[in-house]
Protein backbone atom coordinates (compact mmCIF):
# COMPACT_ATOMS: atom_id res chain seq x y z
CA UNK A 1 1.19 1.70 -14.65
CA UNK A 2 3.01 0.58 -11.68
CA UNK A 3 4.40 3.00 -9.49
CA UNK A 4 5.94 0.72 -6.56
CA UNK A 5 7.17 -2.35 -6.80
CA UNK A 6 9.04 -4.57 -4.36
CA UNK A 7 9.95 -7.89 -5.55
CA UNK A 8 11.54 -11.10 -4.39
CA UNK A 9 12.66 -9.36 -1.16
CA UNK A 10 14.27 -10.99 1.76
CA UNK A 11 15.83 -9.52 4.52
CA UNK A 12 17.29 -11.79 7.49
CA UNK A 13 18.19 -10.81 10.94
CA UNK A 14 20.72 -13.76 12.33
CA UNK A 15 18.61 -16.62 12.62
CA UNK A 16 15.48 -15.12 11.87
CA UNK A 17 13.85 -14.75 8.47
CA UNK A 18 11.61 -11.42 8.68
CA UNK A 19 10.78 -11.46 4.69
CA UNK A 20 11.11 -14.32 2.63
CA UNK A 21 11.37 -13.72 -1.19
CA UNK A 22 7.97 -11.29 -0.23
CA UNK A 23 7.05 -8.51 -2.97
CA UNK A 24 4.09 -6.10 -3.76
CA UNK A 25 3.09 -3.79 -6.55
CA UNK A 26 1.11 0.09 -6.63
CA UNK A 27 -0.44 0.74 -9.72
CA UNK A 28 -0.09 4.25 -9.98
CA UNK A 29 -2.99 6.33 -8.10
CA UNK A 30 -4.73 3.27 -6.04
CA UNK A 31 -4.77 2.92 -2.74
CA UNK A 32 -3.55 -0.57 -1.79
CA UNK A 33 -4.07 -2.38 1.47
CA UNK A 34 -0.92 -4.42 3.29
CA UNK A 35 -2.20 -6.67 6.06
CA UNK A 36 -0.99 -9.26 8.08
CA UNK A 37 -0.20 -10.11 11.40
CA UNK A 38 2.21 -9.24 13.79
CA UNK A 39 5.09 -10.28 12.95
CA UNK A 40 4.15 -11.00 9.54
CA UNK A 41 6.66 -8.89 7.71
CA UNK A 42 5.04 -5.48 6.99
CA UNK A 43 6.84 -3.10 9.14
CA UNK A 44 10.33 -5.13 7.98
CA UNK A 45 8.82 -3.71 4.41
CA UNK A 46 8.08 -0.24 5.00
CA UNK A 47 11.65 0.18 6.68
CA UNK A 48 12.74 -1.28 2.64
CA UNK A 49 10.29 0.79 1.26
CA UNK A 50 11.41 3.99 2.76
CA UNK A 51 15.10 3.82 2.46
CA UNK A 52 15.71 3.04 6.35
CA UNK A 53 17.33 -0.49 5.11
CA UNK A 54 18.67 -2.67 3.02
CA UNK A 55 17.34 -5.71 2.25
CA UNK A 56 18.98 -9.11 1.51
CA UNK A 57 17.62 -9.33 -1.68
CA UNK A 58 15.53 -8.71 -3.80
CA UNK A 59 14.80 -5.11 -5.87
CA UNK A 60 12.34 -2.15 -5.72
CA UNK A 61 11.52 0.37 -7.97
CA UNK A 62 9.70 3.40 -8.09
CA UNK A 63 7.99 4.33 -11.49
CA UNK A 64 10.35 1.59 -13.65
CA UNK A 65 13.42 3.14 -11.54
CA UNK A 66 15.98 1.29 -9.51
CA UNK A 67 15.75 3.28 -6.09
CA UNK A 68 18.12 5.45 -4.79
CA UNK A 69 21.30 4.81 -2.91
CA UNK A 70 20.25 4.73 0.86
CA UNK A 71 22.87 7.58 1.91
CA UNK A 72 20.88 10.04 -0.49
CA UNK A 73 17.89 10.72 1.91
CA UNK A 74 16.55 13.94 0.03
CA UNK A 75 15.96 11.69 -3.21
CA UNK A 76 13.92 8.87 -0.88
CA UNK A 77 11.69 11.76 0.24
CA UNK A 78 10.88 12.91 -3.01
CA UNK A 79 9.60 9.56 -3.69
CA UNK A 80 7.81 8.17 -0.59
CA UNK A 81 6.61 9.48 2.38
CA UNK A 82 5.31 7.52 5.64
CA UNK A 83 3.02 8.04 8.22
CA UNK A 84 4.16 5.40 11.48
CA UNK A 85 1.79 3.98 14.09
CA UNK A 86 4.59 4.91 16.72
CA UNK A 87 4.69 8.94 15.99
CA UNK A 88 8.07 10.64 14.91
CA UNK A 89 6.83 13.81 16.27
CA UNK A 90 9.32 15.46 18.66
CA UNK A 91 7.42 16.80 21.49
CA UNK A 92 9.78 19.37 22.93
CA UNK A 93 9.53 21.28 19.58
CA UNK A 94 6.49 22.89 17.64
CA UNK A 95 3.97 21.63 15.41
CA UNK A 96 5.41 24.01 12.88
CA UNK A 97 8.92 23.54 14.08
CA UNK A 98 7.89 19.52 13.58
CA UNK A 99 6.01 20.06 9.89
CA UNK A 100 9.43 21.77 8.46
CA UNK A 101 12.20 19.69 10.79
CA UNK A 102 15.77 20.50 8.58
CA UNK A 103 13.64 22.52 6.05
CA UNK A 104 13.04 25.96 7.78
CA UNK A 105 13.19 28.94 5.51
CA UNK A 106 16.60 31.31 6.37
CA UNK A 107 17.14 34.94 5.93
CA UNK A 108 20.67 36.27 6.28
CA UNK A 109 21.42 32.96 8.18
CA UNK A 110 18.62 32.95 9.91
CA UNK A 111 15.55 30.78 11.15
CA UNK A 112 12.67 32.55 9.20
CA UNK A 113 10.28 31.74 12.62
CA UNK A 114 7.32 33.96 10.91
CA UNK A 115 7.79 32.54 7.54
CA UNK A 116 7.69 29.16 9.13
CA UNK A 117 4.48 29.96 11.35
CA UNK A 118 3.11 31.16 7.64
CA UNK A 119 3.40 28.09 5.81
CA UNK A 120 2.67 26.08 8.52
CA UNK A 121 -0.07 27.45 9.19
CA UNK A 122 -1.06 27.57 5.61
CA UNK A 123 -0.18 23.93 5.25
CA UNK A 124 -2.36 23.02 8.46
CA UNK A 125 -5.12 24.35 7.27
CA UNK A 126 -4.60 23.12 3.77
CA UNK A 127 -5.36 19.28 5.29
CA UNK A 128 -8.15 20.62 7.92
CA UNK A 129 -6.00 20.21 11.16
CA UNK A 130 -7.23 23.15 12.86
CA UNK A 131 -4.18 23.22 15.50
CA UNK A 132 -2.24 26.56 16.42
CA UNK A 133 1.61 25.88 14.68
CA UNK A 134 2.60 27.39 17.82
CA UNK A 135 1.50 24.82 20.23
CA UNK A 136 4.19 22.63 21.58
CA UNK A 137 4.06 19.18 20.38
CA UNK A 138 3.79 17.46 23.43
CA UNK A 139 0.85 19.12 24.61
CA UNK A 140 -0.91 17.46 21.46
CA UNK A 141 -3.64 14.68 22.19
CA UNK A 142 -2.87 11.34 20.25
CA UNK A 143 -5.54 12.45 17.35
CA UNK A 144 -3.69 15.46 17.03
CA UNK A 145 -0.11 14.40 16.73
CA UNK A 146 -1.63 11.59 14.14
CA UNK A 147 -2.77 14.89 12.15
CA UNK A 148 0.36 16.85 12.45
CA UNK A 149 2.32 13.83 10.76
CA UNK A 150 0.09 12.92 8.21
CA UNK A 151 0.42 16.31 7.21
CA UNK A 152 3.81 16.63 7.42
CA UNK A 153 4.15 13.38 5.15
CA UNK A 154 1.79 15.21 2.42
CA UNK A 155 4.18 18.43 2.47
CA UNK A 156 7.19 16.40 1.45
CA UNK A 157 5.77 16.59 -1.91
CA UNK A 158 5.94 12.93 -2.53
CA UNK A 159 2.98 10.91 -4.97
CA UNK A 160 3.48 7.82 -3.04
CA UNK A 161 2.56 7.61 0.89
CA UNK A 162 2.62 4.69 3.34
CA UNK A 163 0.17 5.41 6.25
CA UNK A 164 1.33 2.83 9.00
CA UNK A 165 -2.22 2.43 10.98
CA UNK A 166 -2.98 5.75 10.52
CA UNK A 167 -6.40 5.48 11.97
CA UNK A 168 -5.91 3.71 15.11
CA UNK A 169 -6.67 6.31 17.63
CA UNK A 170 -8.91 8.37 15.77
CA UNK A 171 -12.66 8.96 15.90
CA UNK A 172 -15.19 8.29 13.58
CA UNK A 173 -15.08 11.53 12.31
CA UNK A 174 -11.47 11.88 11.86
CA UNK A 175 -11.34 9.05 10.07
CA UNK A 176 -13.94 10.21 7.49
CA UNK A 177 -11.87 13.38 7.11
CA UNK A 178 -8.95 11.48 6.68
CA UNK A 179 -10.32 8.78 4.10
CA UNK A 180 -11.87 11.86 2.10
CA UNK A 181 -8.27 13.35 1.84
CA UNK A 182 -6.75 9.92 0.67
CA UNK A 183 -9.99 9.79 -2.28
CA UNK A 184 -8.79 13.38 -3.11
CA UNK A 185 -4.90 12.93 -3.62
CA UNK A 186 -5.76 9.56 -4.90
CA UNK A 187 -7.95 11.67 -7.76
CA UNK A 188 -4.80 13.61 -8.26
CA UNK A 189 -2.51 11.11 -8.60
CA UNK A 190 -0.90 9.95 -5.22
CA UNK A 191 -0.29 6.10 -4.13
CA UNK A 192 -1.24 5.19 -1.10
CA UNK A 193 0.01 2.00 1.24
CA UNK A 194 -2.56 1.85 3.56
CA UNK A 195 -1.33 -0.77 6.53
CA UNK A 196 -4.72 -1.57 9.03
CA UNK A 197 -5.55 -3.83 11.26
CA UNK A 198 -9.33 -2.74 11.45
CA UNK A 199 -10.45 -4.61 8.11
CA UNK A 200 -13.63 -2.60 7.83
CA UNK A 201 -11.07 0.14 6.85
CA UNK A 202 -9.65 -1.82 3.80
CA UNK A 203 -12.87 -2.08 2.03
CA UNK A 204 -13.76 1.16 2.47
CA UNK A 205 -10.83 2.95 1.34
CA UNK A 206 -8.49 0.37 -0.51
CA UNK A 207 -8.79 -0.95 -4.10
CA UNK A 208 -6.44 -3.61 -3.76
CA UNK A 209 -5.23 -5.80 -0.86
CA UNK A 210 -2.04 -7.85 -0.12
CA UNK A 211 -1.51 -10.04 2.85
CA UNK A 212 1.32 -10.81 4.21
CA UNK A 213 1.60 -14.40 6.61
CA UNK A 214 4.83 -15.94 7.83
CA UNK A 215 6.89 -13.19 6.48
CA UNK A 216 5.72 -14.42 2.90
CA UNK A 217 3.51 -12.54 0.27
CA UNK A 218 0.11 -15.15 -0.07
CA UNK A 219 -2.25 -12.85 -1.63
CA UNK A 220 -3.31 -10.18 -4.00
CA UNK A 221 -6.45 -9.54 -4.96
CA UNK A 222 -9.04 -6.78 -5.72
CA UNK A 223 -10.63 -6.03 -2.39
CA UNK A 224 -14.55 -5.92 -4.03
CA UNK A 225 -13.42 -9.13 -5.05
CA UNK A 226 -12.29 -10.93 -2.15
CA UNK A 227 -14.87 -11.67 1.04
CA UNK A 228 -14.25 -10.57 4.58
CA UNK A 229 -13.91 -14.69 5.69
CA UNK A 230 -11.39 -15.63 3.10
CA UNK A 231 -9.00 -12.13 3.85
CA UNK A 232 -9.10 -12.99 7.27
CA UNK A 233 -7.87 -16.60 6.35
CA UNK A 234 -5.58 -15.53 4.28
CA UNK A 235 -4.15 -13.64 7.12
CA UNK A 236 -4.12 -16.28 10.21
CA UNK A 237 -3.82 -19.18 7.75
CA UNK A 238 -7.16 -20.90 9.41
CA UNK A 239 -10.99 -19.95 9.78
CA UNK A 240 -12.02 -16.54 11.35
CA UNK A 241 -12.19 -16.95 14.94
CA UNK A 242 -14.94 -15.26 17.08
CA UNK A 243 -13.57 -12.26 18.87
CA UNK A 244 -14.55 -12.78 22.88
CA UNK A 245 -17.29 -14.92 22.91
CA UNK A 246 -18.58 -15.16 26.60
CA UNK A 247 -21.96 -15.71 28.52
CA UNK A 248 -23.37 -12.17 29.45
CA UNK A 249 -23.48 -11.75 33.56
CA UNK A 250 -26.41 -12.24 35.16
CA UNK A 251 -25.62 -12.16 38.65
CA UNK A 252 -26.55 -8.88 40.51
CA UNK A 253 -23.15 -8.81 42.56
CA UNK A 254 -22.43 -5.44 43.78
CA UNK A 255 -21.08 -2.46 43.04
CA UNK A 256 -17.38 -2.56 42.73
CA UNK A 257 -16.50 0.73 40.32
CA UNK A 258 -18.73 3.37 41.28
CA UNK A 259 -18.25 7.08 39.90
CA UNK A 260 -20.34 9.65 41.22
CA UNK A 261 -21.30 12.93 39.87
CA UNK A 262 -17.67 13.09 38.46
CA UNK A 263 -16.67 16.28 36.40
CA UNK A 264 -13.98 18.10 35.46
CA UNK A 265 -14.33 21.74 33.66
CA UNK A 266 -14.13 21.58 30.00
CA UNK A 267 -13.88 18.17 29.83
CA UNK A 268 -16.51 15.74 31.13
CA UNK A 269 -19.94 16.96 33.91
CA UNK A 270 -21.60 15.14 36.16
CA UNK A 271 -21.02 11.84 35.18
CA UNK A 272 -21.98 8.53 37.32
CA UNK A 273 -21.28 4.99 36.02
CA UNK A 274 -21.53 1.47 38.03
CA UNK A 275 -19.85 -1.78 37.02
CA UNK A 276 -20.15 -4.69 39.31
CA UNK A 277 -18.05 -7.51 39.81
CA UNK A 278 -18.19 -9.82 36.78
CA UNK A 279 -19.26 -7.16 34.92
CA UNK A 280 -18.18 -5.66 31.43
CA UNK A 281 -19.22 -2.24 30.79
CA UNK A 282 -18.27 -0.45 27.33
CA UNK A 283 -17.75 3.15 27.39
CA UNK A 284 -17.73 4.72 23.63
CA UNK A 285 -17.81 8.02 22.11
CA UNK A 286 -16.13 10.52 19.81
CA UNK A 287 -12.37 11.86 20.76
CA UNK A 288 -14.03 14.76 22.22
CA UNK A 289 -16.42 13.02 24.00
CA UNK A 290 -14.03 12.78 27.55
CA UNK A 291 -14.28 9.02 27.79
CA UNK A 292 -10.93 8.90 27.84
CA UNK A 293 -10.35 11.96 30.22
CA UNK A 294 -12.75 10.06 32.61
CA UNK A 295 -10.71 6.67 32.15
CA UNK A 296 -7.33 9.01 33.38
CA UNK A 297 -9.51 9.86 36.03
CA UNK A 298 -10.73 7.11 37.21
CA UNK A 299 -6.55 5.67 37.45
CA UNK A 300 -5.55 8.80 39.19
CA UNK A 301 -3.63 10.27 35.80
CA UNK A 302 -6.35 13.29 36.68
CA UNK A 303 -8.11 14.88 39.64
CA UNK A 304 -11.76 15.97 39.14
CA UNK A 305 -13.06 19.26 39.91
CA UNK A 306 -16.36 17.47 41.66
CA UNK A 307 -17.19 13.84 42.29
CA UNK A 308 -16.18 11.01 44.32
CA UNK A 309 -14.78 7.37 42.74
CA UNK A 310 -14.75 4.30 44.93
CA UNK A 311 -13.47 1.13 44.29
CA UNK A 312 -14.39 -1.78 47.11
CA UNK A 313 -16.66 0.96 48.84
CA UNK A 314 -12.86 2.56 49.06
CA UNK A 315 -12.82 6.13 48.07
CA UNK A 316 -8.94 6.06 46.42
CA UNK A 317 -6.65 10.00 47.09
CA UNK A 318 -7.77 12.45 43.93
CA UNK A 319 -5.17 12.28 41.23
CA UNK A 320 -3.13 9.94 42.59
CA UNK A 321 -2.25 6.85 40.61
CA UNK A 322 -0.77 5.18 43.86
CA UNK A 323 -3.67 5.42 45.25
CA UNK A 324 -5.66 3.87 42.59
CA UNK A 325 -3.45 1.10 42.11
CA UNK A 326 -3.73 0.47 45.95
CA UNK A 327 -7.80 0.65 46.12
CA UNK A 328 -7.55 -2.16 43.76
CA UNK A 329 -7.63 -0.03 40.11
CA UNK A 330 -5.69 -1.61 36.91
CA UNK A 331 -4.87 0.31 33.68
CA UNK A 332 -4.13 0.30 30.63
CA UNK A 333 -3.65 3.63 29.13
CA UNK A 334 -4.24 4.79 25.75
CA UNK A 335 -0.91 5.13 24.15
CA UNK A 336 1.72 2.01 25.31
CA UNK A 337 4.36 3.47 23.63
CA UNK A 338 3.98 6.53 25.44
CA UNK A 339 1.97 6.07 28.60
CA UNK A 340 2.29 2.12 28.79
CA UNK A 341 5.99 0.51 28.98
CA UNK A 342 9.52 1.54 29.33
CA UNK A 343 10.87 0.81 26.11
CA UNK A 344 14.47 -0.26 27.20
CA UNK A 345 13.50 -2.26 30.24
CA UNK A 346 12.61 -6.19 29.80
CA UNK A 347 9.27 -7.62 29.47
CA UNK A 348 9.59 -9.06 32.99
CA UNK A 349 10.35 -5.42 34.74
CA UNK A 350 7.55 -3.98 32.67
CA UNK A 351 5.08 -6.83 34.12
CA UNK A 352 5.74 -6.95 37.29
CA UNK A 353 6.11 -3.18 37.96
CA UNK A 354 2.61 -3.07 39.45
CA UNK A 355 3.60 -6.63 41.70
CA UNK A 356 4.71 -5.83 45.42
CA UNK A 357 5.36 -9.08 46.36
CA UNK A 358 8.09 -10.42 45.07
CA UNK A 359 10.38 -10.46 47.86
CA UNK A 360 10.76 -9.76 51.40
CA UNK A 361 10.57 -6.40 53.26
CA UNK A 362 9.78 -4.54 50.11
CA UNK A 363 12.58 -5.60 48.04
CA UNK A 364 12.22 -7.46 44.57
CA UNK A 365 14.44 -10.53 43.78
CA UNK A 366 15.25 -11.47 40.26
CA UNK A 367 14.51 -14.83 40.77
CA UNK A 368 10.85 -14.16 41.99
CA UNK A 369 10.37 -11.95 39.06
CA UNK A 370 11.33 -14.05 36.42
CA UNK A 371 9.16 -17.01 37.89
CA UNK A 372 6.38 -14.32 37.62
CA UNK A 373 7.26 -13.54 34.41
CA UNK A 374 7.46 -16.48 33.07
CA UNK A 375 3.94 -17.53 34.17
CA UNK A 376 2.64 -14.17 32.56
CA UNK A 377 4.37 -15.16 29.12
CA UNK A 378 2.75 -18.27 29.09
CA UNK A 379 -0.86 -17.34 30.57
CA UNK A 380 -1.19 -14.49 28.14
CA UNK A 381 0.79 -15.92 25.24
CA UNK A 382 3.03 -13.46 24.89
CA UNK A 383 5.61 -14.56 22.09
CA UNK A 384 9.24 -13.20 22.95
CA UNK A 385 12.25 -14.70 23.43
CA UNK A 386 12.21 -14.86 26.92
CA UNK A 387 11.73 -12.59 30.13
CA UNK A 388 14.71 -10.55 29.67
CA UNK A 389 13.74 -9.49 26.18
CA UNK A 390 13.85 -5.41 26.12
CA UNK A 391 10.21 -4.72 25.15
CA UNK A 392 10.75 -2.67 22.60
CA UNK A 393 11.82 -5.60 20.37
CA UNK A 394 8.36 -6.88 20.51
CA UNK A 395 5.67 -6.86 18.13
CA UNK A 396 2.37 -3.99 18.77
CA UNK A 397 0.21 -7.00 19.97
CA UNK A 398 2.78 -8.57 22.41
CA UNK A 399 3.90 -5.49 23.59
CA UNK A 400 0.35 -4.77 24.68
CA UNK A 401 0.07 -7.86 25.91
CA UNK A 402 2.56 -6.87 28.41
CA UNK A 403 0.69 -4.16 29.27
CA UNK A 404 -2.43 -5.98 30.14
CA UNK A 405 -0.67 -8.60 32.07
CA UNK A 406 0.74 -5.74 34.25
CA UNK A 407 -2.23 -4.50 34.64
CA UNK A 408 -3.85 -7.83 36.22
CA UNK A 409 -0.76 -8.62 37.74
CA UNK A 410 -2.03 -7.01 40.87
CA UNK A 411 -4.66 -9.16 40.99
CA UNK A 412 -7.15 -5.89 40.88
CA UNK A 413 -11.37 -5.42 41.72
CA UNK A 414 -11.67 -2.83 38.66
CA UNK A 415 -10.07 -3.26 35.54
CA UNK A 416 -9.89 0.48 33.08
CA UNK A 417 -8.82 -0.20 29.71
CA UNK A 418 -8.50 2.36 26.65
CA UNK A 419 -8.38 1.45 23.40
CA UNK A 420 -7.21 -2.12 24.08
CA UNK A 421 -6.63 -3.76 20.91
CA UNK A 422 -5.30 -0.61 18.90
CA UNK A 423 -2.78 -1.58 16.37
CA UNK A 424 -2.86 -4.96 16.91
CA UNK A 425 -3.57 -7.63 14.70
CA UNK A 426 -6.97 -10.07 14.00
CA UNK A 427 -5.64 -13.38 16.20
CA UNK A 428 -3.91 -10.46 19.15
CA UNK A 429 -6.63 -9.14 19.15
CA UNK A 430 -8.52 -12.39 20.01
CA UNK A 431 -6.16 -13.10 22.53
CA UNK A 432 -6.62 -10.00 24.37
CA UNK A 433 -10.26 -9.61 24.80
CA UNK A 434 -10.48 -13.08 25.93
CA UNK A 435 -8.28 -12.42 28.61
CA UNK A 436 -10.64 -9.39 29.86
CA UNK A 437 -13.68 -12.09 29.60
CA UNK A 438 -11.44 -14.21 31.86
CA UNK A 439 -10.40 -11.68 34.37
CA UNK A 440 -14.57 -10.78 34.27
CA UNK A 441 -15.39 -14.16 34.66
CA UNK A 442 -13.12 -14.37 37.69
CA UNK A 443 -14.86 -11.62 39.43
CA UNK A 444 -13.04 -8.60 38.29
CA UNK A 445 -15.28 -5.67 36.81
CA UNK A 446 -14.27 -4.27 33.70
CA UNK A 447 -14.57 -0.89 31.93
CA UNK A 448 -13.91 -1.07 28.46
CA UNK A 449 -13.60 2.51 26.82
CA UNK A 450 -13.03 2.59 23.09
CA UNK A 451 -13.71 3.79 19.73
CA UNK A 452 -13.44 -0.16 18.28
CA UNK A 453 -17.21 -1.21 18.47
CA UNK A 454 -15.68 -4.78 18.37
CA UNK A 455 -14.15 -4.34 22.03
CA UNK A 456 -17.50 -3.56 23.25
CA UNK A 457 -19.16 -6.12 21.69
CA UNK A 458 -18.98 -8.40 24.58
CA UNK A 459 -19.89 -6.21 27.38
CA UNK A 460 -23.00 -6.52 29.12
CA UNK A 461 -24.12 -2.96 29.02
CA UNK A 462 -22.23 -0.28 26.65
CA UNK A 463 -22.69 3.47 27.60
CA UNK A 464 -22.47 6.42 24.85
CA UNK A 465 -20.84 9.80 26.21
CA UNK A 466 -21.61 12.93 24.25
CA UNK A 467 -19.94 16.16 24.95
CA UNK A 468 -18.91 15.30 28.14
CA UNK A 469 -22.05 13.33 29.23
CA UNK A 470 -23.12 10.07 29.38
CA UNK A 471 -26.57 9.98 26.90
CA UNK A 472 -27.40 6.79 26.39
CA UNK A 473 -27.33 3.22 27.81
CA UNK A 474 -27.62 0.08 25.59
CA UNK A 475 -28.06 -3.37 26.99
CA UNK A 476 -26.06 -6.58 25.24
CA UNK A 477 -27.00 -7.26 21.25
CA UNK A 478 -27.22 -3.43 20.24
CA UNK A 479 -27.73 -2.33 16.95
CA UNK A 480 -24.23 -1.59 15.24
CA UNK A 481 -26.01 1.56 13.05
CA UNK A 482 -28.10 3.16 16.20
CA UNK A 483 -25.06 2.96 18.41
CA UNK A 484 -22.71 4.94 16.25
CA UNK A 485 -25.70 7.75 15.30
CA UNK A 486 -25.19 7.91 19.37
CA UNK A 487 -21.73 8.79 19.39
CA UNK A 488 -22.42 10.84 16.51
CA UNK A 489 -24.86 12.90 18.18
CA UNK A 490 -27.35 11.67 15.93
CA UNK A 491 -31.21 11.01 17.79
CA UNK A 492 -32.60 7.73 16.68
């Protein structure tokens, strides 16, 4: 039976064409896979799907039923539920305040704040998100907040839920926790729309796939059906590409990114790296591993409790990102929504923020940063519709696009990146690992610290942390399966 079903929709924004007579169908209690590009048309969909707009035309239906008016909000979240890759959680509140926003409990008028702490708490552990309802929200990691919504989305009561790259910034074991909840509801009923850019995901969780290309629907098909090549072509319209090819370094340069004996109470101990100009170095491990504390560290986001960092032989000020940034250190952080770009600014003021020379005596002129702009638009292929674009009108992989070019913008020695290609799509992703390769071939060394083992993949040396510590060193061509046990804690 089918339990969702958009058909021949089309939604138009002036001149541009976002769906195009596009449509997909649920069958009741599957978990079906939308993927596409950028750009493609999904998130224009989910906004349809959820009752946030209207489209064009076109019709959808929810078990055989015409869907409900868009002013009646209560009767969209009885029937769908969703799960963003940009998080809805507000961080000056709760996580219980969050989980039961507009529904709290009263008595005599009144918040019920211990009934709510109850059934959040109850809910939390319901879903296995061991998190105190009392925390603030904003104190929450990334994994964290990504729990907190998805199970927020499962309270609403709803049988059909669209996760929107629900995995992206999770660890291994997260994920498994989370894919093991999705087989469980799905066993009981729920539909799931499970949007991912990590295809590895879709045939492990999904039973059905539809791509979207061109803001057009071009295929459906059973995923045990359908091989990895011809989803993949489906989705860029051409062969698979391979992600970052590039010559491993030989030369023995030296030492440009040294960390020594860095560590930082409860977090990370005594931990030394080395990546030399040229270099790629891939840094991988669970979320509670510290990689990514170390990566803050490193960019002056944190000061360490013991250990020195030098850059250039240049030891930069403790926890000071100024300081970094002047000893030569680029970034890109974790989270671009959050840590990465100023969402109402253009794409040429986010790009050039790290750039001070684009004018004399200090001062910036327009003209200088446009040029500059312009030339990172083009070098990075950055599609937008100019420099003066606000950059939260573009797409997940050309917003962190911008990102990256901001971060080379200053020309740095040592290049950090985290998590570079989450939420991004197959042919973004492409794009953006081959310009690390170029900035390595040009000299630069890179650190690479992820969860993706395909933005590792073309590093010269990848290191495993483990509770803090660095265990285990693998030279280029590892073994997919031994490298994981690693981060798993598993000795081969």
């Amino acid at each position: 039976m089918t339990a969702v079903e958009a058909r021949g929709i089309t939604k138009r924004y002036g001149a541009t064409t976002a769906l195009d007579d596009a449509g997909i169908a649920l069958t009741g209690g599957e978990t079906h896979a939308l993927v596409g590009r950028n750009g493609a048309g999904k998130s224009t969909l989910v906004s349809i799907l959820t009752g946030l707009q209207r489209a064009d035309a076109g019709t959808v239906t929810f078990d055989g039923e015409p869907a409900p008016p868009l002013a009646d909000r209560d009767a969209w979240r009885r029937r769908v539920a969703c799960v963003y890759q940009k998080s809805t959680i507000i961080p000056t509140l709760t996580v219980g305040e969050n989980l039961f926003l507009n529904r709290q409990r009263t008595r005599r008028g009144l918040i019920d704040w211990r009934g709510l702490r109850r059934n959040a708490t109850e809910l939390l552990d319901r879903y296995g998100v061991r998190i105190d309802p009392g925390t603030v929200a904003g104190d929450l990691t990334v994994e964290q907040s990504q729990l907190v919504e998805i199970a927020r989305a499962l309270s609403f009561g709803a049988r059909f839920i669209i996760l929107d790259e629900p995995t992206a910034r999770l660890d291994a074991a997260a994920i498994d926790r989370l894919f093991e909840r999705m087989r469980d509801l799905r066993g009981s009923g729920v539909t799931f729309l499970f949007i991912s850019h990590h295809l590895q995901e879709v045939y492990e969780v999904c039973q059905t796939v539809t791509v979207f290309r061109d803001a057009r629907t071009v295929l459906t098909a059973p995923v045990a059906e359908l091989p990895h090549d011809d989803l993949v072509r489906a989705m860029t319209g051409d062969a698979a590409a391979g992600l970052m090819s590039r010559e491993g370094s030989t030369a023995r340069e030296a030492a440009v990114l040294r960390v020594d004996g860095l560590t930082r109470a409860g977090t990370y101990e005594d931990v030394s790296l080395t990546v030399r100009a040229g270099e790629m170095v891939g840094l991988v491990g669970s979320g509670s591993s510290g990689k990514n504390a170390l990566a803050q560290t490193i960019a002056g986001l944190h000061k360490a409790d013991a250990g020195t960092i030098t850059v250039g032989g240049t030891a930069p000020k403790p926890g000071s990102v100024p300081a970094a940034l002047a000893a030569g250190i680029g970034y890109l952080p974790q989270d671009r929504h959050r840590e990465g770009l100023v969402p109402l600014l253009s794409v040429a003021e986010n790009a050039t923020m790290t750039v001070g020379r684009l004018g004399p005596a200090g001062m910036t002129l327009p003209a200088r940063r446009r040029e500059a702009a312009v030339a990172m638009i083009d070098r990075y292929e950055i599609r937008t519709s100019g420099p003066d674009q606000p950059v939260n009108g573009l797409s997940g992989g050309n917003a962190q696009k911008v990102v990256l070019a901001r971060a080379l913008a200053s020309d740095p020695k040592a290049l950090v990146l985290v998590s570079p290609t989450a939420g991004v799509d197959v042919r973004s992703k492409e794009s953006l690992l081959n310009a690390v390769a170029d900035a390595a071939a040009a000299g630069t060394a890179v650190l690479i610290v992820s969860d993706e083992l395909d933005d590792v993949r073309g590093c010269d040396r990848v290191l495993v942390m483990f509770h803090g510590r660095i265990v285990r060193e693998e030279a280029r061509g590892w073994n997919d399966t031994e490298l994981v046990a690693a981060v798993e804690g598993v000795q081969s």
